[in-house]
N, C-alpha and C. Protein backbone atom coordinates (compact mmCIF):
# COMPACT_ATOMS: atom_id res chain seq x y z
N UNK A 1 0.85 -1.18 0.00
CA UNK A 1 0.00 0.00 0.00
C UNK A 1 0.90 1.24 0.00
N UNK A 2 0.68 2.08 -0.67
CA UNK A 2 1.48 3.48 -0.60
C UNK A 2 1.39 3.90 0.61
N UNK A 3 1.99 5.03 0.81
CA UNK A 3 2.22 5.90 2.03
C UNK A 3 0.67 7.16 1.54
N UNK A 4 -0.06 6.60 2.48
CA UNK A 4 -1.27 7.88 2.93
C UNK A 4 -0.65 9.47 2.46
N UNK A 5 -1.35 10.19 1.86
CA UNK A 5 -1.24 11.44 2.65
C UNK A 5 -1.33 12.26 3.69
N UNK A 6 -3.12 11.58 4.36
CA UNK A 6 -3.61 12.04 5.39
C UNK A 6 -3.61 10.52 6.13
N UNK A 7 -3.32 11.02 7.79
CA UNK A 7 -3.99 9.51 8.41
C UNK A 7 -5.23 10.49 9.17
N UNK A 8 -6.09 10.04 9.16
CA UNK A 8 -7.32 10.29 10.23
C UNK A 8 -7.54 9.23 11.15
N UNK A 9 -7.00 9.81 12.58
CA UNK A 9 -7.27 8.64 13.42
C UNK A 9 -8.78 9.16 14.15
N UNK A 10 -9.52 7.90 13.77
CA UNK A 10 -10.77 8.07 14.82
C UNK A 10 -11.03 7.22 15.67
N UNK A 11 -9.60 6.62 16.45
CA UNK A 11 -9.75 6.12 17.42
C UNK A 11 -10.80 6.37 18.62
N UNK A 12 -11.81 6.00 19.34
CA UNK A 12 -12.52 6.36 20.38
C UNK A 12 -13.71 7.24 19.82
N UNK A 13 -13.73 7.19 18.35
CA UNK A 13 -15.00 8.10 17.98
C UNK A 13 -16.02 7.03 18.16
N UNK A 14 -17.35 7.06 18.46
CA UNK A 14 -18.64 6.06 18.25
C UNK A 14 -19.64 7.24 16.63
N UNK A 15 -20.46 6.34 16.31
CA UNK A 15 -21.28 6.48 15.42
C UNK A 15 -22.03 7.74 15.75
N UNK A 16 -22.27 8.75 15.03
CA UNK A 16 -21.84 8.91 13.99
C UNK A 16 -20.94 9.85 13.31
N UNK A 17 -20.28 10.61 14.64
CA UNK A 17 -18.93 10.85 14.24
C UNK A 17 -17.76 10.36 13.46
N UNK A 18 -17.53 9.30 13.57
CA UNK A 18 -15.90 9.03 12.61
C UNK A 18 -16.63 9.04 10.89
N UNK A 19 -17.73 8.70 10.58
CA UNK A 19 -18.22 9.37 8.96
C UNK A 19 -18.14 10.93 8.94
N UNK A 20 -19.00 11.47 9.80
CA UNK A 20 -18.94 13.18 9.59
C UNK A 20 -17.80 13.70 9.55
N UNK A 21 -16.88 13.29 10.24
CA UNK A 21 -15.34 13.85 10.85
C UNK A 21 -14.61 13.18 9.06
N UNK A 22 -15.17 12.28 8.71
CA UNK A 22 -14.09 12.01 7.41
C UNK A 22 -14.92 12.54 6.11
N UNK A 23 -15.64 13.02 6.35
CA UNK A 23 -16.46 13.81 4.88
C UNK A 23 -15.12 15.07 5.16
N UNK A 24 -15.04 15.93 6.14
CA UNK A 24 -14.03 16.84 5.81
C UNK A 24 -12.52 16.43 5.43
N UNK A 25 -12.30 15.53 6.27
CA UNK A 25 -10.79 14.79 5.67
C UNK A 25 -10.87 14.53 4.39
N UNK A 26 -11.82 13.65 3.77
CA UNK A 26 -11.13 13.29 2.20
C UNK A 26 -11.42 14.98 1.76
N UNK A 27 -12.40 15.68 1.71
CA UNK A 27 -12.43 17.30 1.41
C UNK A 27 -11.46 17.54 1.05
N UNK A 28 -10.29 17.79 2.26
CA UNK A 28 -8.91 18.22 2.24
C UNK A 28 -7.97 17.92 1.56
N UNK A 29 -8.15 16.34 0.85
CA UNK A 29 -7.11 16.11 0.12
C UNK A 29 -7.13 16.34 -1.25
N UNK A 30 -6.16 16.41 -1.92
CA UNK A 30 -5.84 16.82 -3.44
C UNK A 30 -6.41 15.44 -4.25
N UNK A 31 -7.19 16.24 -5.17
CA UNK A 31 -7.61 14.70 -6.33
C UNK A 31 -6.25 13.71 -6.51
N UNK A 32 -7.06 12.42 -6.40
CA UNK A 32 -5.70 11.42 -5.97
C UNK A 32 -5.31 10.72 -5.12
N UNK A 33 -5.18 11.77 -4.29
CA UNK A 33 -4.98 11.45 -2.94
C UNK A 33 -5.11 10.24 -2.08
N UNK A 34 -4.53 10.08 -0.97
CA UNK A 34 -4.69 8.78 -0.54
C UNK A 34 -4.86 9.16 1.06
N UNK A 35 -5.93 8.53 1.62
CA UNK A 35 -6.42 8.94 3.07
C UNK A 35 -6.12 7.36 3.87
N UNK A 36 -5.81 7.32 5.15
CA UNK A 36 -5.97 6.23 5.46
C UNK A 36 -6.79 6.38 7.17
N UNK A 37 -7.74 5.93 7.49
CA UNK A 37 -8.63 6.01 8.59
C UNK A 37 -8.26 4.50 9.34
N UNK A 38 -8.15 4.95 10.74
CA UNK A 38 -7.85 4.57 11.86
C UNK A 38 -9.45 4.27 12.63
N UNK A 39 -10.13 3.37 13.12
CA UNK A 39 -11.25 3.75 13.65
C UNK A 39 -11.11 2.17 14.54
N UNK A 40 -12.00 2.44 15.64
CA UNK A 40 -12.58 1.23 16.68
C UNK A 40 -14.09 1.43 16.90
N UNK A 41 -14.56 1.98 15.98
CA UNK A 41 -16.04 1.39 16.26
C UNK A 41 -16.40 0.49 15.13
N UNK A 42 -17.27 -0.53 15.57
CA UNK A 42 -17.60 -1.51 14.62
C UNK A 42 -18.54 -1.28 13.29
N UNK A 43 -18.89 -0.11 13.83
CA UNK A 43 -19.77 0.24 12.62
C UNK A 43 -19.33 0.97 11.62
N UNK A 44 -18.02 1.32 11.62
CA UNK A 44 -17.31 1.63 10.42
C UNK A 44 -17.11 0.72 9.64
N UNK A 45 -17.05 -0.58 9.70
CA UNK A 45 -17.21 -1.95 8.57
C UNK A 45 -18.59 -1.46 7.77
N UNK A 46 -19.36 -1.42 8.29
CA UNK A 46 -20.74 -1.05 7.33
C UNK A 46 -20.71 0.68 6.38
N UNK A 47 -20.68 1.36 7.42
CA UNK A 47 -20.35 2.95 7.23
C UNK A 47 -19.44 3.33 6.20
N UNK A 48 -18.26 3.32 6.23
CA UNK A 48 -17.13 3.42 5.86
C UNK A 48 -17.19 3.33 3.90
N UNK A 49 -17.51 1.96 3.84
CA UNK A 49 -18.08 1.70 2.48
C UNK A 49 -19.18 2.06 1.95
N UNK A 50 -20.09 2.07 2.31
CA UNK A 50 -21.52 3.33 2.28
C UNK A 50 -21.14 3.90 1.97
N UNK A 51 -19.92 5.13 1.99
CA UNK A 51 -19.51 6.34 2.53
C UNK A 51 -19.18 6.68 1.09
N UNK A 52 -18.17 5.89 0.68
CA UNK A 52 -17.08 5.60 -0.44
C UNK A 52 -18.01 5.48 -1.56
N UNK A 53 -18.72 4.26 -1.51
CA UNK A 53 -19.72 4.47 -2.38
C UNK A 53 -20.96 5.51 -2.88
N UNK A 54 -21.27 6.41 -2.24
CA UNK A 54 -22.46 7.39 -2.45
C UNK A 54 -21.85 8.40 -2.61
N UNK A 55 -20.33 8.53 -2.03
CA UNK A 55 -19.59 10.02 -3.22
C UNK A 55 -18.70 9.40 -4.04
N UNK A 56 -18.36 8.42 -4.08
CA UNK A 56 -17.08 7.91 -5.44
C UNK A 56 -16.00 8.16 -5.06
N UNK A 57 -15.96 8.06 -3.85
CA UNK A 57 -14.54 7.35 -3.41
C UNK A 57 -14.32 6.07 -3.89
N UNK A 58 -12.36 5.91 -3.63
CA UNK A 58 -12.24 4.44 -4.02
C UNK A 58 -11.65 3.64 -2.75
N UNK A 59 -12.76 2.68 -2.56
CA UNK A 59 -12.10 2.14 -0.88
C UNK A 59 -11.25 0.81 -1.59
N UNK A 60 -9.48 1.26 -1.49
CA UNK A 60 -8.89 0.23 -1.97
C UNK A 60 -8.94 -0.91 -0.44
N UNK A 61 -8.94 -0.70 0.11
CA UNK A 61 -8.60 -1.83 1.61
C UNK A 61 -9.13 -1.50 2.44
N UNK A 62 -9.56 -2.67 3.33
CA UNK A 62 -10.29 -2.12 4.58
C UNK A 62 -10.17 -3.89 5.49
N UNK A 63 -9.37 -3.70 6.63
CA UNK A 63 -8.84 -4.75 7.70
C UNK A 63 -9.21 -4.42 8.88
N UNK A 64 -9.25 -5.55 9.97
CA UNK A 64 -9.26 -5.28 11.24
C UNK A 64 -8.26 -6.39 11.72
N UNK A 65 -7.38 -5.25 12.44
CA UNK A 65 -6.15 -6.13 13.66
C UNK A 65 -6.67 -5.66 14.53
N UNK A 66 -6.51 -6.76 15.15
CA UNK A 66 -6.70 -6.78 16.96
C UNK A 66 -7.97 -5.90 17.79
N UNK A 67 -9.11 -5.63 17.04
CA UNK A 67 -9.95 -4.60 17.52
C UNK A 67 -10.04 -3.57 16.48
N UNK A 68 -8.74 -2.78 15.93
CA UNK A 68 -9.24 -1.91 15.22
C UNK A 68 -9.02 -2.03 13.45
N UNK A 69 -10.21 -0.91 13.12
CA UNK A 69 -10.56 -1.28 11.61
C UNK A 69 -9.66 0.21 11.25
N UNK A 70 -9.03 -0.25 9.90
CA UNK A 70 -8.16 0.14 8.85
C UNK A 70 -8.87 0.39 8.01
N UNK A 71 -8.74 1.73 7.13
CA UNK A 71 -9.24 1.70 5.26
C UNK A 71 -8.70 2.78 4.76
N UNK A 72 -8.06 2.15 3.51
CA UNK A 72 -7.72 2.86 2.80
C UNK A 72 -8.31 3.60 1.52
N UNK A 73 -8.14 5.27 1.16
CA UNK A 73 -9.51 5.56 0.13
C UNK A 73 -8.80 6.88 -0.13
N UNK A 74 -8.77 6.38 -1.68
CA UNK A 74 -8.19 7.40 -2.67
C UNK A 74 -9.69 8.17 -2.98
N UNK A 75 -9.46 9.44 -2.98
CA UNK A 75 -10.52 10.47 -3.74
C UNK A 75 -10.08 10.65 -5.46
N UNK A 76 -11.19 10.56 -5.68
CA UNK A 76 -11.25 10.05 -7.52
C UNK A 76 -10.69 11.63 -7.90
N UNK A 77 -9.45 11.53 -8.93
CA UNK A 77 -9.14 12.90 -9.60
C UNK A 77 -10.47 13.15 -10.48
N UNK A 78 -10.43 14.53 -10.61
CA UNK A 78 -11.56 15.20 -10.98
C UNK A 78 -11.16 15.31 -12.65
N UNK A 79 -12.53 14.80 -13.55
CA UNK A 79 -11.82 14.81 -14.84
C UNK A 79 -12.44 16.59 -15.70
């Protein structure tokens, strides 16, 4: 996996903060871009991809070690 631009950790966020809090993060990044989110609530497995999908993000990866969930999500360059 490349090196992120942004990490957004939403460690300790619950629902439905760590989505609202990452609509401004991918915002921030440059078409391209590569975000990588940090989260421990479980409902970012469901959320997360929802998320990606209904603005066109691209969720390349998404894992859980030990408790917490990983994803990675390029914002689509603008044509």
């Amino acid at each position: 996996m490349d090196t992120p631009d942004v990490i957004f950790d939403a460690s300790g966020l619950m629902c439905p903060e760590p989505v609202m809090l990452l609509h401004g993060k991918v915002r921030e990044l440059p078409d391209g871009g590569l975000l990588k989110v940090i989260a421990t609530d479980p409902s970012t497995r469901r959320d997360i991809p929802k998320f990606c999908r209904f603005l066109g993000y691209e969720l390349l990866d998404q894992r859980e070690e030990q408790g917490t969930y990983l994803y990675w999500i390029r914002k689509a360059a603008q044509a």
